[in-house]
Protein backbone atom coordinates (compact mmCIF):
# COMPACT_ATOMS: atom_id res chain seq x y z
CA UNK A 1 -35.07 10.87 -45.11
CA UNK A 2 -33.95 7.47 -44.80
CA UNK A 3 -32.78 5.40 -42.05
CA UNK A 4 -30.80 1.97 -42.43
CA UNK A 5 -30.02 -0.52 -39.44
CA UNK A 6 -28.05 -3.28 -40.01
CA UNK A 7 -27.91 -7.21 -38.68
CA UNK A 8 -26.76 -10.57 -38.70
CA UNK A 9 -22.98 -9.85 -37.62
CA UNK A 10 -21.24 -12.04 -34.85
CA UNK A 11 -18.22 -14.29 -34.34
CA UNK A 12 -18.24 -17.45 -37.05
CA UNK A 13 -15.03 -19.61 -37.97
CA UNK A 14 -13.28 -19.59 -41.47
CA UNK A 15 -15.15 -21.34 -43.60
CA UNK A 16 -17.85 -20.63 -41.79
CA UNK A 17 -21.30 -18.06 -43.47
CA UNK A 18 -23.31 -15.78 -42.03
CA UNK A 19 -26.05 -13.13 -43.98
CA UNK A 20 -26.18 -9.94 -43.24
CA UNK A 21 -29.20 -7.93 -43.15
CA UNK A 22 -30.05 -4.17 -43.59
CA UNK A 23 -33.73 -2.89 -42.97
CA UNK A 24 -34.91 0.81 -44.34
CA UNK A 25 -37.26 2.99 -43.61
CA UNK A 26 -38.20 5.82 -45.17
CA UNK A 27 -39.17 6.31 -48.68
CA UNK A 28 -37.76 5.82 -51.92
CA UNK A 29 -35.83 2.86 -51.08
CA UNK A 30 -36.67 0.98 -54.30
CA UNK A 31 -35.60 4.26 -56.48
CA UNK A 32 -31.93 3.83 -55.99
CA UNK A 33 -29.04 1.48 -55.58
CA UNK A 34 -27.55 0.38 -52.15
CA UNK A 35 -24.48 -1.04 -51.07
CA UNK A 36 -21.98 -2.84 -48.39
CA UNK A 37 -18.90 -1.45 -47.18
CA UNK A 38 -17.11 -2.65 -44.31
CA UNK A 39 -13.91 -0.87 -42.19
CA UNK A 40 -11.65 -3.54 -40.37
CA UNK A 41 -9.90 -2.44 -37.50
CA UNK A 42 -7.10 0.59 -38.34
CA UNK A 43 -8.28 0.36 -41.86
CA UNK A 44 -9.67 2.55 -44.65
CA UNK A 45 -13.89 2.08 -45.07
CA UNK A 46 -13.82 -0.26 -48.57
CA UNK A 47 -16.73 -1.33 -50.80
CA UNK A 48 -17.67 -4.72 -51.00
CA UNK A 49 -20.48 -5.38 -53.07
CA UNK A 50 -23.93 -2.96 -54.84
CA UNK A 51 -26.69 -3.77 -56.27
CA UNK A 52 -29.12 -1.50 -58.89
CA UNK A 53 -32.38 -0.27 -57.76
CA UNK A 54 -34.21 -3.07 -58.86
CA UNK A 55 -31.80 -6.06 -58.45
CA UNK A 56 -30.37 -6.80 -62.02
CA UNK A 57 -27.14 -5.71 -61.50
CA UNK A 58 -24.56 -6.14 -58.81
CA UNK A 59 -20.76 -5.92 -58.25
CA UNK A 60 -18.52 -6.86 -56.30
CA UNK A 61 -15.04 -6.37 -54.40
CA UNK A 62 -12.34 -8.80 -56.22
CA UNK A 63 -11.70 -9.63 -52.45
CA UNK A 64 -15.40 -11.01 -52.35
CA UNK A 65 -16.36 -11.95 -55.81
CA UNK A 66 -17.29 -15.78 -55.71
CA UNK A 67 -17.82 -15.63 -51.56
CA UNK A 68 -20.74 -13.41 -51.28
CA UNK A 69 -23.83 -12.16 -53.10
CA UNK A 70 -25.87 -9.06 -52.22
CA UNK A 71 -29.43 -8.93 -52.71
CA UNK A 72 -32.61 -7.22 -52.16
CA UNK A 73 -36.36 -7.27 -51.39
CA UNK A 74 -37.50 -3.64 -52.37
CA UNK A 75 -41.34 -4.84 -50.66
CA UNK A 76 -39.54 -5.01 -47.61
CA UNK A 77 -37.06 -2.63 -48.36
CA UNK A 78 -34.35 -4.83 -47.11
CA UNK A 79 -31.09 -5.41 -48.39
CA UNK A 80 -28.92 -9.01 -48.06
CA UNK A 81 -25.16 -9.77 -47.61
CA UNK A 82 -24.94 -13.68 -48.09
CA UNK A 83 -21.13 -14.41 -47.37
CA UNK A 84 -19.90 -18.11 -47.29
CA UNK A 85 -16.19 -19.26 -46.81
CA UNK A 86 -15.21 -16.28 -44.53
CA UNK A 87 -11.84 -15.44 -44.04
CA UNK A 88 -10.22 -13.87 -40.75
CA UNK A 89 -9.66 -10.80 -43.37
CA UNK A 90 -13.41 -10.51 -43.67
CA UNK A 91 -13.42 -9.41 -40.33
CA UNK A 92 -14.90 -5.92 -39.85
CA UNK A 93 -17.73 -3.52 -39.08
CA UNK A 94 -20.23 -3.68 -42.01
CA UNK A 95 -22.54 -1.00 -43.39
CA UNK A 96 -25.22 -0.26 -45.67
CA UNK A 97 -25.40 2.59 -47.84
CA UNK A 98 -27.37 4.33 -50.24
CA UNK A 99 -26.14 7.26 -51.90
CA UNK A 100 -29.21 10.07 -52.88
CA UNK A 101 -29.12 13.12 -54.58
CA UNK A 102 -30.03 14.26 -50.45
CA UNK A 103 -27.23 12.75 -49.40
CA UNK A 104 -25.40 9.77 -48.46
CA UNK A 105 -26.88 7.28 -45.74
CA UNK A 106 -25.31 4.87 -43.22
CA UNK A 107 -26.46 2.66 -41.08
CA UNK A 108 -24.73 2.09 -37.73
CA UNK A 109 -23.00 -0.99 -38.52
CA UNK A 110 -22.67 -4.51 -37.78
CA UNK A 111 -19.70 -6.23 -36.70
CA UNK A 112 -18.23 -9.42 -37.95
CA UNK A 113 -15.73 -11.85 -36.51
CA UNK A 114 -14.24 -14.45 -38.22
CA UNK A 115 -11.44 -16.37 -36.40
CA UNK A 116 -10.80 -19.61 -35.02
């Protein structure tokens, strides 16, 4: 089993950064990949950036690519959203993930605001 509880979300200008955190718990965290998705207001859940199991390899939205970088710490099995230069369209409920052969795993979400 595997629980995931996201933070760091609030209200920021354009421009502006925040990094968005996602904590584990639960076992096998370092074993497989993990990833952001966020679901703006009357719109479809999209991905926005993964990273492998143990960090060498991450991907990204084309909406994102250049903006934010995903990371992870599999000793504290935590998982990082850096995002600089936010855009109002960035604006959204943000989620972790990690997709097992047990079953897929969310956290509860985290919202961000970006507007001036």
């Amino acid at each position: 089993q595997l629980r995931l509880v996201e933070s760091g979300g609030g209200f920021v200008q354009p421009g502006g950064s925040l990094t968005l955190v996602c904590a584990a718990s639960g076992s096998l965290f370092d074993m497989h990949s993990i990833g952001w998705f966020r679901q703006a207001l009357g719109k479809e859940r999209e991905g926005v950036a993964c990273i492998s199991s143990a960090g060498g390899t991450s991907n990204y939205a084309d909406s994102v690519k250049g903006r934010f970088t995903i990371s992870r710490e599999n000793a504290r099995k935590t998982v990082y959203l850096q995002m600089n230069s936010l855009k109002p369209e960035d604006s959204a409920v943000y989620y972790c993930n990690q997709a097992r052969s047990t079953g897929v795993y969310w956290g509860q979400g985290t919202q961000v605001t970006v507007s001036s």
